[in-house]
C-alpha atoms as a PDB file:
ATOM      1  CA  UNK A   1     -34.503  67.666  -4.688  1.00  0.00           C
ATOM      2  CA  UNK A   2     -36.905  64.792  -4.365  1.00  0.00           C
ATOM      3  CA  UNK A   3     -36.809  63.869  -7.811  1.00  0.00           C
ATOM      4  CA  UNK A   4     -33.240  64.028  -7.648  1.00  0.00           C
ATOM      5  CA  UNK A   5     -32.433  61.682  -5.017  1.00  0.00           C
ATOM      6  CA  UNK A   6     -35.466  58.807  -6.799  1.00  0.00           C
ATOM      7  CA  UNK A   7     -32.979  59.398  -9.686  1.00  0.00           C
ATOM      8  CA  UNK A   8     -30.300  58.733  -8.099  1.00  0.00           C
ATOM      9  CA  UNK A   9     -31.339  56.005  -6.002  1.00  0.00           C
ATOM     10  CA  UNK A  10     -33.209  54.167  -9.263  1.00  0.00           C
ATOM     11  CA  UNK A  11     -29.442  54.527 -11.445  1.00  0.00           C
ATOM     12  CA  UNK A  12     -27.545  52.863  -8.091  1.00  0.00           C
ATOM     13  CA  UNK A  13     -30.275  49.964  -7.910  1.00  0.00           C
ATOM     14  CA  UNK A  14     -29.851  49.254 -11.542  1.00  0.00           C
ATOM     15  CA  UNK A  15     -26.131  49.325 -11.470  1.00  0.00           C
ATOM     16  CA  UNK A  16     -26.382  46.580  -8.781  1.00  0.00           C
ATOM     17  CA  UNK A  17     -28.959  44.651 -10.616  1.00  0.00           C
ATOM     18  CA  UNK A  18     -26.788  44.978 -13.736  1.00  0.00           C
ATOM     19  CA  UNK A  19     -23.796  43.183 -11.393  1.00  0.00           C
ATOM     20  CA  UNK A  20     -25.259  41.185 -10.108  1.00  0.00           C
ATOM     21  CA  UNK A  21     -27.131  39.625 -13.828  1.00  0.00           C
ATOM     22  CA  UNK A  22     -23.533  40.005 -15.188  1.00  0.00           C
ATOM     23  CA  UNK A  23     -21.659  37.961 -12.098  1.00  0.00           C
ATOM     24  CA  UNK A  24     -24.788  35.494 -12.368  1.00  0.00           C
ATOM     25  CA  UNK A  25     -24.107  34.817 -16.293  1.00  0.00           C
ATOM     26  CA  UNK A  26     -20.685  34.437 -15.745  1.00  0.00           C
ATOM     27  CA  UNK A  27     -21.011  31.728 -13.083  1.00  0.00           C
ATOM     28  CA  UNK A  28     -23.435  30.213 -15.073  1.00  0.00           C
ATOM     29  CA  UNK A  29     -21.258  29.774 -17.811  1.00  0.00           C
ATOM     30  CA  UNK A  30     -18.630  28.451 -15.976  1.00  0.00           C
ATOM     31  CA  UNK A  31     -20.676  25.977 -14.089  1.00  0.00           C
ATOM     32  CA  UNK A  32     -22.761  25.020 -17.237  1.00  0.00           C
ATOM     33  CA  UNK A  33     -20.234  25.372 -20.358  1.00  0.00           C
ATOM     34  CA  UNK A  34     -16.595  25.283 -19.003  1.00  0.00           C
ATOM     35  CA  UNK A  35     -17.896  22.336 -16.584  1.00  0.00           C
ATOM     36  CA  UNK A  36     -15.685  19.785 -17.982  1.00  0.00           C
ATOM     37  CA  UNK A  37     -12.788  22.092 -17.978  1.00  0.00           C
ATOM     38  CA  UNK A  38     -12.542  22.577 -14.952  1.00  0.00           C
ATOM     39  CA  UNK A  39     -13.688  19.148 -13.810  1.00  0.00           C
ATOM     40  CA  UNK A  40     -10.369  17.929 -15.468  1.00  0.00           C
ATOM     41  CA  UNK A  41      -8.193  20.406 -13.708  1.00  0.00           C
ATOM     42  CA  UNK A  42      -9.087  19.554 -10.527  1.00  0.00           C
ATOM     43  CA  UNK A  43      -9.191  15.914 -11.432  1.00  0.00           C
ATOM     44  CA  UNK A  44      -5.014  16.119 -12.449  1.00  0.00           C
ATOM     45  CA  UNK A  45      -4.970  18.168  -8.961  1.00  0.00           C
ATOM     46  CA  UNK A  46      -6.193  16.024  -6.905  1.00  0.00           C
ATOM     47  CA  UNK A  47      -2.176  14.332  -6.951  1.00  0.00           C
ATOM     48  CA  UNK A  48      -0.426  15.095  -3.802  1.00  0.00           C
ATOM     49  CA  UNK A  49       3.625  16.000  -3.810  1.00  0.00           C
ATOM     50  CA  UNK A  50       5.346  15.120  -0.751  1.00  0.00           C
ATOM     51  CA  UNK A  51       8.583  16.278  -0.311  1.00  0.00           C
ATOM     52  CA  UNK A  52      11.072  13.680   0.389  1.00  0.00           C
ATOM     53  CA  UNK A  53      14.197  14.948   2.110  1.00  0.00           C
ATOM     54  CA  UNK A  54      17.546  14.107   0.016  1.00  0.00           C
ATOM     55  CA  UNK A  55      20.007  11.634   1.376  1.00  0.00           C
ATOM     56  CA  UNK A  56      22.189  12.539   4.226  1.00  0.00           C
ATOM     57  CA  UNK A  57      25.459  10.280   3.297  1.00  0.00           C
ATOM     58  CA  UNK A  58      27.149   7.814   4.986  1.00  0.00           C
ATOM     59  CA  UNK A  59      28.958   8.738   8.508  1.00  0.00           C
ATOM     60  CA  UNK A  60      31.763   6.968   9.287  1.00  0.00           C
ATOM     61  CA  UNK A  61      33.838   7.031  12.314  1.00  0.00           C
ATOM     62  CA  UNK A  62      37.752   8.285  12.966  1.00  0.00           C
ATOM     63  CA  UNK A  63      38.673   4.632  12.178  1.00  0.00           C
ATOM     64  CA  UNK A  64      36.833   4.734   8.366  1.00  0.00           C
ATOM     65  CA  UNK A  65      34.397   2.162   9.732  1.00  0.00           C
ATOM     66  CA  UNK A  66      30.581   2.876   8.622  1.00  0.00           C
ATOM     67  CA  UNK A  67      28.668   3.807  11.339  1.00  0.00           C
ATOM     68  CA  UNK A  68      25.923   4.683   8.879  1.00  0.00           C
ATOM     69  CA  UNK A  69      24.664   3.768   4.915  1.00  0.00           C
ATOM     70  CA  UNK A  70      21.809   5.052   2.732  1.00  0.00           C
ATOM     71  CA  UNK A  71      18.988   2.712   1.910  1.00  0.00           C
ATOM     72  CA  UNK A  72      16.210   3.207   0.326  1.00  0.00           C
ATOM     73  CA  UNK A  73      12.713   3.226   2.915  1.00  0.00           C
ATOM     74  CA  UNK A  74       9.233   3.190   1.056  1.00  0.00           C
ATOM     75  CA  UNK A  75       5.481   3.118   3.386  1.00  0.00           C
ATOM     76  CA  UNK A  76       2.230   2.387   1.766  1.00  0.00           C
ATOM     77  CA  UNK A  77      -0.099   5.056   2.735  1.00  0.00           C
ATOM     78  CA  UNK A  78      -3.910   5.978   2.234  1.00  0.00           C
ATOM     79  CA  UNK A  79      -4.757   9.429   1.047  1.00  0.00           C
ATOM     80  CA  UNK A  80      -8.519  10.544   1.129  1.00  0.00           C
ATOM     81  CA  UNK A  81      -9.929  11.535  -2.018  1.00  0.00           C
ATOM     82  CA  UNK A  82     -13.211  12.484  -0.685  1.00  0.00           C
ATOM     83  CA  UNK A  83     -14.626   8.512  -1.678  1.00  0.00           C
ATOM     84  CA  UNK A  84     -13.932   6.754   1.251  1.00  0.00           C
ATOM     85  CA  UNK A  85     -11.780   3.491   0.724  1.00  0.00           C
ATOM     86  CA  UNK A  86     -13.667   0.342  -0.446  1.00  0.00           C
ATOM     87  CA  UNK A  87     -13.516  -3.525   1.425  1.00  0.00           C
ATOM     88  CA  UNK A  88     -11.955  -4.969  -1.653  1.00  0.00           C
ATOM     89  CA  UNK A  89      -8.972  -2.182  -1.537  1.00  0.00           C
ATOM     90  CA  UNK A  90      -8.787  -3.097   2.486  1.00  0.00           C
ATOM     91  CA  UNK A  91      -8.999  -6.611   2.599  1.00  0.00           C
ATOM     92  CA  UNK A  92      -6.403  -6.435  -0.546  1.00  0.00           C
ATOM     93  CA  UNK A  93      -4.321  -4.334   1.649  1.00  0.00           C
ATOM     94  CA  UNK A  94      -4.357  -6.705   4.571  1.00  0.00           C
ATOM     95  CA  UNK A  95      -3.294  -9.549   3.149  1.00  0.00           C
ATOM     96  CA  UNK A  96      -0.470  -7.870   1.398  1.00  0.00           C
ATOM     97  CA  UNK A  97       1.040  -6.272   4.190  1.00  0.00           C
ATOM     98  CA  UNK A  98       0.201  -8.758   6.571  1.00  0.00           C
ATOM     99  CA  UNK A  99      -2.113  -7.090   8.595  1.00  0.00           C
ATOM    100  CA  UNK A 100      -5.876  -7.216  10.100  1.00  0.00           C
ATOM    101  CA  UNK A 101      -8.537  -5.775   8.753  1.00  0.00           C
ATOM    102  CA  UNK A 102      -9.562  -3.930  11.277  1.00  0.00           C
ATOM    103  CA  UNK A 103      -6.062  -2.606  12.788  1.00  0.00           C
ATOM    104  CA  UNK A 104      -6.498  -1.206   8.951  1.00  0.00           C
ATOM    105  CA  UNK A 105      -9.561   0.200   9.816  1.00  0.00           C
ATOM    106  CA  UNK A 106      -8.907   2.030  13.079  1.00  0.00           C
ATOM    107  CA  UNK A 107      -6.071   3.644  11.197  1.00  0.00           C
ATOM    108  CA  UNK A 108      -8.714   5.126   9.200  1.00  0.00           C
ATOM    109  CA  UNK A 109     -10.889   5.985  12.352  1.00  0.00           C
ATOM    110  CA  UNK A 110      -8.151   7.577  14.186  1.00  0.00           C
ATOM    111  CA  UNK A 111      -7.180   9.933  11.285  1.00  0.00           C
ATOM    112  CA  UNK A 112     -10.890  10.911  10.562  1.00  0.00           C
ATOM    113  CA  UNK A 113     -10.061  14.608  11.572  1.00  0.00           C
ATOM    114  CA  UNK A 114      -7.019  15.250   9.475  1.00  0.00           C
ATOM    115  CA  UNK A 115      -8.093  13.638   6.546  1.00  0.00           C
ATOM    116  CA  UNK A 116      -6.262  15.884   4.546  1.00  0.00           C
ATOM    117  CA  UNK A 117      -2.938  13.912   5.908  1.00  0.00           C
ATOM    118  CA  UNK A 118      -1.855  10.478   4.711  1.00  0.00           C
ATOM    119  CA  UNK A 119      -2.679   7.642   6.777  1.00  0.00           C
ATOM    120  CA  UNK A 120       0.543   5.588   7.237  1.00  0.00           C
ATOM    121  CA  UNK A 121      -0.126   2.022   7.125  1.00  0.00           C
ATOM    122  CA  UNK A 122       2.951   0.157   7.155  1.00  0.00           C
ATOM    123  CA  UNK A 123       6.573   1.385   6.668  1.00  0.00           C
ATOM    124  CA  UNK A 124       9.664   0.094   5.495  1.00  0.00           C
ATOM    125  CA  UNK A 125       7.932  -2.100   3.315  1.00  0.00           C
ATOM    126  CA  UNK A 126      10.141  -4.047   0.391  1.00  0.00           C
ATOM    127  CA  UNK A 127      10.459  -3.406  -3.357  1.00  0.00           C
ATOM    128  CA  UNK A 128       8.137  -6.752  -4.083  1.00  0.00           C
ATOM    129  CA  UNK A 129       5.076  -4.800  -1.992  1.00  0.00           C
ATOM    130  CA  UNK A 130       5.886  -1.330  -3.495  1.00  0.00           C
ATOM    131  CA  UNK A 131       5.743  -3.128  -6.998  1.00  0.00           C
ATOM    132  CA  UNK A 132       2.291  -4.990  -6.385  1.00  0.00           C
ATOM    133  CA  UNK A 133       0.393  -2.090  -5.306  1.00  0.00           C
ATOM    134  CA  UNK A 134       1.767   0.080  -7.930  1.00  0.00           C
ATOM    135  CA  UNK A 135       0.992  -2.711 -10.431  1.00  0.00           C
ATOM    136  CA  UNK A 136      -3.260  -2.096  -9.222  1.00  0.00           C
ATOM    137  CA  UNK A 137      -2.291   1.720  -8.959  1.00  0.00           C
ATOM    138  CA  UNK A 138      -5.500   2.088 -11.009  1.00  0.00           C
ATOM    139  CA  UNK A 139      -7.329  -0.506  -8.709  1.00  0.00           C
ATOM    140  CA  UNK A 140      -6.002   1.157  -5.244  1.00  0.00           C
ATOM    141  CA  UNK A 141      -7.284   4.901  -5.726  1.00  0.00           C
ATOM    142  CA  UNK A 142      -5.805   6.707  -2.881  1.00  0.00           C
ATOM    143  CA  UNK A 143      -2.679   4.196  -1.891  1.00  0.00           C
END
């Protein structure tokens, strides 16, 4: 009965050695071969959709007058991507919407524990701004 049970007991450890080597390859290979894979997925991931709500229509009252009109509304906003947010893109940022530096700043300070939410800097900005940033997109990582 002995011998039986060492049996036993020896097959179980090698199945669980055998898992383990075979789960061990296989991260190994993905860490080591499919590396750059991977890295690119998560690199075209990294974009953030935000829904935007669809237009409610114009109200008007009894009369036909407009009480209200559709316009378009656009913020500049700072999303972390885990790189923290140079001076250059800050001090660029300041001057273009017309603020300090360091209002800027304690924006970022006061959203430091929901970084995974954008930090609103400015909104109801107009078409020129909206334009110049998205003409440094590649300059402004994160805006």
């Amino acid at each position: 009965m002995d011998k039986k049970m060492l049996k036993r007991t020896r097959i179980f450890i090698s199945m669980v050695v055998f898992i383990f080597i075979v789960l061990s390859a296989r991260l190994a290979y993905l860490q080591i071969f499919q590396h750059e894979q991977y890295w690119g997925r998560a690199e075209k991931n990294r974009l953030r959709i935000l829904p935007i709500t669809a237009p409610r229509g114009e109200i008007f009252d009894r009369y036909g007058r407009q009480l209200v009109s559709n316009r378009p509304g656009f913020t500049v906003s700072l999303v972390d991507l885990g790189q923290g947010y140079d001076d250059d893109t800050i001090s660029y940022l300041s001057r273009l919407l017309e603020m300090e530096e360091e209002e800027i700043n304690e924006k970022i300070r006061s959203q430091y524990y929901r970084r995974y939410l954008p930090i609103r800097l400015k909104t109801d900005v107009s078409m020129e701004i909206v334009s110049r940033i998205a003409e440094r997109r590649m300059e402004l990582p994160g805006v």
